[in-house]
C-alpha atoms as a PDB file:
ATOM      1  CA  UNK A   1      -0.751 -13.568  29.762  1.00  0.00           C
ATOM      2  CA  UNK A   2      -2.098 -10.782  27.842  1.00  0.00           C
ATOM      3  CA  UNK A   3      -1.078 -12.164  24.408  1.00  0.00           C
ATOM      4  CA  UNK A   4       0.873 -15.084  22.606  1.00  0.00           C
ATOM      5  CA  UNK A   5       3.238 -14.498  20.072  1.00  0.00           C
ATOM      6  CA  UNK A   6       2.788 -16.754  16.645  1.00  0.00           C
ATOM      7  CA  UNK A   7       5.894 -18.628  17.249  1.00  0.00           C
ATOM      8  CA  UNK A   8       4.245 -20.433  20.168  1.00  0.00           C
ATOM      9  CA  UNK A   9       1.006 -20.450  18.814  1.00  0.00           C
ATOM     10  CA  UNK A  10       2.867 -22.812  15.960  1.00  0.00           C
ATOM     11  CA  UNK A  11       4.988 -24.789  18.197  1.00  0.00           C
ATOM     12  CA  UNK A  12       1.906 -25.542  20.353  1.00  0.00           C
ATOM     13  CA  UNK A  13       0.105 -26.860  17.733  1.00  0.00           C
ATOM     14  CA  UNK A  14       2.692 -28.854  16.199  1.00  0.00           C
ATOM     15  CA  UNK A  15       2.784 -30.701  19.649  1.00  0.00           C
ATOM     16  CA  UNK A  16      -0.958 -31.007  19.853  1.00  0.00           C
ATOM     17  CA  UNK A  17      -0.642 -32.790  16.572  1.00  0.00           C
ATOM     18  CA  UNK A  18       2.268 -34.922  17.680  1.00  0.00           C
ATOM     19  CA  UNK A  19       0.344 -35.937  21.164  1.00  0.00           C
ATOM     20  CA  UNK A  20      -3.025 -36.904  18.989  1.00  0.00           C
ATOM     21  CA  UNK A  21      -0.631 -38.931  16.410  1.00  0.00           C
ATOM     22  CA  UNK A  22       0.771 -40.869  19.285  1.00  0.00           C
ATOM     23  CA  UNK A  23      -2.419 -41.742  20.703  1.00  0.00           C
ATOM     24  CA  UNK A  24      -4.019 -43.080  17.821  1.00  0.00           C
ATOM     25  CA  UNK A  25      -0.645 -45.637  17.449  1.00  0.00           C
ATOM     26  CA  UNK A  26       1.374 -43.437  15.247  1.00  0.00           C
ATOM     27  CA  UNK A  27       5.341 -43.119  15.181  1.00  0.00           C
ATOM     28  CA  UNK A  28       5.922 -39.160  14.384  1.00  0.00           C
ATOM     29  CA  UNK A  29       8.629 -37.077  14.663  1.00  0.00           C
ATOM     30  CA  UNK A  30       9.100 -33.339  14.455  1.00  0.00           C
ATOM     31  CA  UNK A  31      11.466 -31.969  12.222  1.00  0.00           C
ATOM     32  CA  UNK A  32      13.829 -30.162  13.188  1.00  0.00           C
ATOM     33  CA  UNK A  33      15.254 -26.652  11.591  1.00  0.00           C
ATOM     34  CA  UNK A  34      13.705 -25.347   8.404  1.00  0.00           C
ATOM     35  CA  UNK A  35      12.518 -28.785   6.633  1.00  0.00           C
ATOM     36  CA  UNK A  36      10.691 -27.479   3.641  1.00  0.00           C
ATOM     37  CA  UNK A  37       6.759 -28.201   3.948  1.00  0.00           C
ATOM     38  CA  UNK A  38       7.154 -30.743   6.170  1.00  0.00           C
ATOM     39  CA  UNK A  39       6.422 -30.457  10.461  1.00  0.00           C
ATOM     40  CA  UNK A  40       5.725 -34.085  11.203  1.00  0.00           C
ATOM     41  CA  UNK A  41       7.113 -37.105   9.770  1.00  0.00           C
ATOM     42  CA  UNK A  42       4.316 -39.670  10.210  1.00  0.00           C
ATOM     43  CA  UNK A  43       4.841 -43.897  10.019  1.00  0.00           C
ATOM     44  CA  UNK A  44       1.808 -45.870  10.707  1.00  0.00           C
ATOM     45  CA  UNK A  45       3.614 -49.136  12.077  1.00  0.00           C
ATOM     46  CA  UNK A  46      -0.118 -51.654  11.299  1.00  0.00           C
ATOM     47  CA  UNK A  47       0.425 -50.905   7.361  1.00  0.00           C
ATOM     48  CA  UNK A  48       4.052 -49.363   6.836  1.00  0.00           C
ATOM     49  CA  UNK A  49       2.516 -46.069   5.295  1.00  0.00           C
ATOM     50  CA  UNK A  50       4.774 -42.771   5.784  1.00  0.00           C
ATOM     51  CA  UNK A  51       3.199 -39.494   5.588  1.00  0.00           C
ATOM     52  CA  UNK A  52       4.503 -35.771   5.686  1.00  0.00           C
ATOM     53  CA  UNK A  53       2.655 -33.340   7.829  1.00  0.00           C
ATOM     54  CA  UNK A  54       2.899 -29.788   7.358  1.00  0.00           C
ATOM     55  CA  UNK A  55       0.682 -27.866  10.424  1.00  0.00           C
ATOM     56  CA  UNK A  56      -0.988 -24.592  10.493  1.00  0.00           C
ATOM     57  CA  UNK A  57      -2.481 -23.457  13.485  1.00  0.00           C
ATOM     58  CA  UNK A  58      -4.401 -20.276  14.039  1.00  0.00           C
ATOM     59  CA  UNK A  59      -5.481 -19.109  17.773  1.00  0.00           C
ATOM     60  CA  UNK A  60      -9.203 -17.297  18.198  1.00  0.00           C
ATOM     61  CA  UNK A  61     -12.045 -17.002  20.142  1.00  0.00           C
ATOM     62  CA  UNK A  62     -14.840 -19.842  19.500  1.00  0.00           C
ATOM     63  CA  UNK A  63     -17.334 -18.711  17.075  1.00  0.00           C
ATOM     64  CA  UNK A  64     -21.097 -19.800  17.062  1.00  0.00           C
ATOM     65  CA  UNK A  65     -21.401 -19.926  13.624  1.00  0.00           C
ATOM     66  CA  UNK A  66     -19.682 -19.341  10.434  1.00  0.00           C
ATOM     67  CA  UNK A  67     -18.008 -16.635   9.302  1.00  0.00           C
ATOM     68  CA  UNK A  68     -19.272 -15.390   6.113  1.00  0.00           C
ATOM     69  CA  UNK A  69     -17.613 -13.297   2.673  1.00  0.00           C
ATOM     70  CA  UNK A  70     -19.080 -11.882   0.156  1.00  0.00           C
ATOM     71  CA  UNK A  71     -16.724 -13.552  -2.402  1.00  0.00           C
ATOM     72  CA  UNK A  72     -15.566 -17.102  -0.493  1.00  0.00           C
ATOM     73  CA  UNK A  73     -18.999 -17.628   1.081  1.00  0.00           C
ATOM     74  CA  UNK A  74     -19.511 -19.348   5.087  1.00  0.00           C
ATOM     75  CA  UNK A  75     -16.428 -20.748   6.546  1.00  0.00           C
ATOM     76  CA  UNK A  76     -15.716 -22.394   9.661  1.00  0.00           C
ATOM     77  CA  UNK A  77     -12.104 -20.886  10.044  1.00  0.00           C
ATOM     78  CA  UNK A  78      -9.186 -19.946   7.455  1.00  0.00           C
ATOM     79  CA  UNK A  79      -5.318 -20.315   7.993  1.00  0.00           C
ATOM     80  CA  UNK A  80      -3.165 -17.527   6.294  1.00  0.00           C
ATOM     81  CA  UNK A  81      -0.872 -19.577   3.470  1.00  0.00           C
ATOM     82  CA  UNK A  82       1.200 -18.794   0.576  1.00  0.00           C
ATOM     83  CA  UNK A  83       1.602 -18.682  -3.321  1.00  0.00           C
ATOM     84  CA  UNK A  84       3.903 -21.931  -3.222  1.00  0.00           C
ATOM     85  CA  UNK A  85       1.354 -23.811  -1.495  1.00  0.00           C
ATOM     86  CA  UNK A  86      -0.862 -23.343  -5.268  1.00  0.00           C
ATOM     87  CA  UNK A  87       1.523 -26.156  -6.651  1.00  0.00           C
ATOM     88  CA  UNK A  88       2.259 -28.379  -3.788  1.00  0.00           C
ATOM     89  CA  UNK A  89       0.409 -31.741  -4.667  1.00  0.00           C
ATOM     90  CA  UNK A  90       2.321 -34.659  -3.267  1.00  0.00           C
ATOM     91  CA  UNK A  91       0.208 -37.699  -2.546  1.00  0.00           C
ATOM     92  CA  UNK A  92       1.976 -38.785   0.891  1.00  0.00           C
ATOM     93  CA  UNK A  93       1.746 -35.235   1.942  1.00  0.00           C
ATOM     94  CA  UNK A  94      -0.988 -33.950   4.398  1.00  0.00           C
ATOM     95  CA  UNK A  95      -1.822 -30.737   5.828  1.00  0.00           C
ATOM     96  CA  UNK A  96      -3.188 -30.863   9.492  1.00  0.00           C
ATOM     97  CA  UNK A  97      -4.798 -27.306  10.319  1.00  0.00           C
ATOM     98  CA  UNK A  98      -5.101 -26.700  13.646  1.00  0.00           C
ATOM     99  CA  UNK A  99      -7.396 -24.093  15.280  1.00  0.00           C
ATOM    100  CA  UNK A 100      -6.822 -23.419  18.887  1.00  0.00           C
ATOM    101  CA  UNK A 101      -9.820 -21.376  20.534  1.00  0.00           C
ATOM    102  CA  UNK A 102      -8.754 -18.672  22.860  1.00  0.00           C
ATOM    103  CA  UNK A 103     -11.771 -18.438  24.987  1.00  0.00           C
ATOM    104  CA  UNK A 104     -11.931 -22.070  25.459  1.00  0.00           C
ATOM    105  CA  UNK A 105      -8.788 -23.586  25.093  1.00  0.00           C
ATOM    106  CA  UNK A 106     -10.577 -26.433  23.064  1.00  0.00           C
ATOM    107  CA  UNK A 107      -8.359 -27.458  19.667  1.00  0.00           C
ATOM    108  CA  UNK A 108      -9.690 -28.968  16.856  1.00  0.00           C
ATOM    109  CA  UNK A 109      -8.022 -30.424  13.845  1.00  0.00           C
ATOM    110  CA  UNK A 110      -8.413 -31.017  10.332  1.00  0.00           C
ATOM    111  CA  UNK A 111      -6.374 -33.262   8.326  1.00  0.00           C
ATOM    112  CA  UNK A 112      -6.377 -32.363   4.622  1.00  0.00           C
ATOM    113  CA  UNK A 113      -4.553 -33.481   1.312  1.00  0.00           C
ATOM    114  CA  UNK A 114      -2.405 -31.370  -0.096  1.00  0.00           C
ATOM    115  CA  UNK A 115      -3.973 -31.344  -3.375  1.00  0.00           C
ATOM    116  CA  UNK A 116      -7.011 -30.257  -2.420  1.00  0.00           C
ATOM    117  CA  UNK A 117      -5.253 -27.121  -0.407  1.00  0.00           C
ATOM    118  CA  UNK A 118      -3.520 -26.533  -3.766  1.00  0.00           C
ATOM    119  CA  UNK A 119      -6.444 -26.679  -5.897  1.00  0.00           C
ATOM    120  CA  UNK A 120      -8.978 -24.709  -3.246  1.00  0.00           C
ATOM    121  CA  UNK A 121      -6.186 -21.778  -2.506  1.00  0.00           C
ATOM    122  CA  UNK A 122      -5.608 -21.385  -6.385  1.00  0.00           C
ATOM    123  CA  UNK A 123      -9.127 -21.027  -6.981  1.00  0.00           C
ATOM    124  CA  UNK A 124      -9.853 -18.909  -4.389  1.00  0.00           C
ATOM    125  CA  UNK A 125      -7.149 -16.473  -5.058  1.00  0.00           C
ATOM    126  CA  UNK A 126      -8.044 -16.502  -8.938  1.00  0.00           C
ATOM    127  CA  UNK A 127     -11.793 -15.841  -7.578  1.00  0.00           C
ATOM    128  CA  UNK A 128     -10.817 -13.083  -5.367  1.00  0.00           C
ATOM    129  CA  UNK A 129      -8.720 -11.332  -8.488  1.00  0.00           C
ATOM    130  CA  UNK A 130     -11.562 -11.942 -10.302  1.00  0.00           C
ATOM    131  CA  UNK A 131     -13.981 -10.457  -8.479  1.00  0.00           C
ATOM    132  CA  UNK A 132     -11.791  -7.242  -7.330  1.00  0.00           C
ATOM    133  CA  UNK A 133     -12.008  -7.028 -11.214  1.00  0.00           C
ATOM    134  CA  UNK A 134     -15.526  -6.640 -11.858  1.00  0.00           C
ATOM    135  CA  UNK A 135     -15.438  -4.089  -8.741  1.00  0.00           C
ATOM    136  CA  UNK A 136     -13.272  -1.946 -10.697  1.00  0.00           C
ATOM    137  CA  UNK A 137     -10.520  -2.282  -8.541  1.00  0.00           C
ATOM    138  CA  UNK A 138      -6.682  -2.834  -9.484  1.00  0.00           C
ATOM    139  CA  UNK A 139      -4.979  -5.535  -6.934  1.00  0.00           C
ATOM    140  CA  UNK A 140      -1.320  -6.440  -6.620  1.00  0.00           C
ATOM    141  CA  UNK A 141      -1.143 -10.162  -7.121  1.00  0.00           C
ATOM    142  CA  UNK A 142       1.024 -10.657  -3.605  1.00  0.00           C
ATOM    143  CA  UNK A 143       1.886 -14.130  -2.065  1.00  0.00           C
ATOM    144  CA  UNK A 144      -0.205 -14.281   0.465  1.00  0.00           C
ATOM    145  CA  UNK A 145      -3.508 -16.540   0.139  1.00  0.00           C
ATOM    146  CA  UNK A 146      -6.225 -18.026   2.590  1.00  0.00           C
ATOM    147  CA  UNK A 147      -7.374 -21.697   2.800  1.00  0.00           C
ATOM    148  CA  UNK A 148     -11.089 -21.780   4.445  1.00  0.00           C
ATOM    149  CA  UNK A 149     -12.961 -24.664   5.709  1.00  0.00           C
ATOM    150  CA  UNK A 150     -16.560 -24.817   4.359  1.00  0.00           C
ATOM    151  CA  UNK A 151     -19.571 -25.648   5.888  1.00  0.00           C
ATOM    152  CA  UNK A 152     -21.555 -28.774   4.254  1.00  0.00           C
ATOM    153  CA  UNK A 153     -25.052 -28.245   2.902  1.00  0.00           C
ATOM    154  CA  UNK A 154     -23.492 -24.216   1.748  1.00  0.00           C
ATOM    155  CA  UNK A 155     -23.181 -23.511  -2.092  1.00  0.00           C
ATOM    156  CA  UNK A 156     -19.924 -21.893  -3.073  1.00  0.00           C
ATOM    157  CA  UNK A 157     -18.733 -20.363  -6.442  1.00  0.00           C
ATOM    158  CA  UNK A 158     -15.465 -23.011  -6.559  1.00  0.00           C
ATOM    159  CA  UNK A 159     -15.259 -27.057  -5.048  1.00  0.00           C
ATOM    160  CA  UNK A 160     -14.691 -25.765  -0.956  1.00  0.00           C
ATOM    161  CA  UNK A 161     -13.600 -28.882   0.885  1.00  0.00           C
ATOM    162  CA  UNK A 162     -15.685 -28.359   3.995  1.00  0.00           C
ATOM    163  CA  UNK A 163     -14.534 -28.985   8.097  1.00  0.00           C
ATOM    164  CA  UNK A 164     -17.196 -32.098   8.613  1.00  0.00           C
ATOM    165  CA  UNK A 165     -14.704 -33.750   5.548  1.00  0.00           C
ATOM    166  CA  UNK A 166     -12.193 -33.270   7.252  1.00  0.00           C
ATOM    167  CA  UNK A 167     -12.110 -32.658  10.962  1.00  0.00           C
ATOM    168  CA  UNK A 168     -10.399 -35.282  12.631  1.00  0.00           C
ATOM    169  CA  UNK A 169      -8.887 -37.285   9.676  1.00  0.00           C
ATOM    170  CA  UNK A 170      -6.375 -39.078  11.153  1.00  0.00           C
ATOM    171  CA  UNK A 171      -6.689 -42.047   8.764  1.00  0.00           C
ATOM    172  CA  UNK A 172      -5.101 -39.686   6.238  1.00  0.00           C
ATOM    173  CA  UNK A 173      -8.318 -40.572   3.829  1.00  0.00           C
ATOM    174  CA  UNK A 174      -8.214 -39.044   0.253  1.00  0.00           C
END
């Protein structure tokens, strides 16, 4: 199979969530049709807590080290988002970004709150127009935006939550 299309690169790691949710003792549930922001409805039956999941997945080759930008700095992996996700700051909310690697069909997940997507792809976007700025260069302010996964001990010009904060959070910490 020469290539995937996204479709199934989405559906397969909405199931990869669901199958690591049920083995850690988690009711979840997919949703079904176009739910807005939410993939997963989550119960934990030990406390009663519900949770939303919204997934991203992305499908790559492995890397050996971080990719690195001039403006954003080293990151582990980003997922393609959008505008909307700027304002979306709901406390029971969680996004779980997958990344599937295509030369080693390892996946690894990161479980992350939604208000620290909303406040790290706001102030990345704002950097980015920023920076374009001082380059002289006139961007259209489109919808599309990037959430990255730092790498901890790096230095970066806004608060980057990093993948070792957040890599296998499946006790939905803050």
């Amino acid at each position: 199979m020469n290539s995937i299309n996204k479709n199934s690169v989405s559906i397969a790691g909405e199931f990869a969530v669901l199958s690591q949710l049920a083995l850690r003792g988690y009711d979840a549930n997919m949703t079904l049709g176009h739910t807005k922001s939410v993939d997963i409805l989550v119960s934990d039956p030990r406390t009663g807590k519900l949770y939303q999941m919204e997934v991203k997945t992305n499908f790559q080759n492995s890397r050996n080290k971080a990719s690195v930008s001039k403006v954003h700095g080293s990151s582990v992996s980003g997922w393609i988002m959008s505008k909307k996700n700027e304002t979306v700051d709901i406390p029971t909310l969680f996004y779980c970004f997958v990344n599937i690697s295509k030369d080693t069909n390892v996946f690894k997940f990161y479980i992350v709150p939604s208000k620290v997507v909303a406040n790290y792809v706001k102030g990345q976007h704002n950097l980015w127009l920023a920076e374009k700025k001082k380059e002289g260069k006139k961007v259209k302010d489109g919808e599309m935006r990037i959430f990255r996964l730092g790498v901890k001990g790096e230095k970066y010009p806004i608060p980057t939550p990093t993948a070792e904060q957040y890599e296998d959070n499946w006790e939905f910490k803050l």
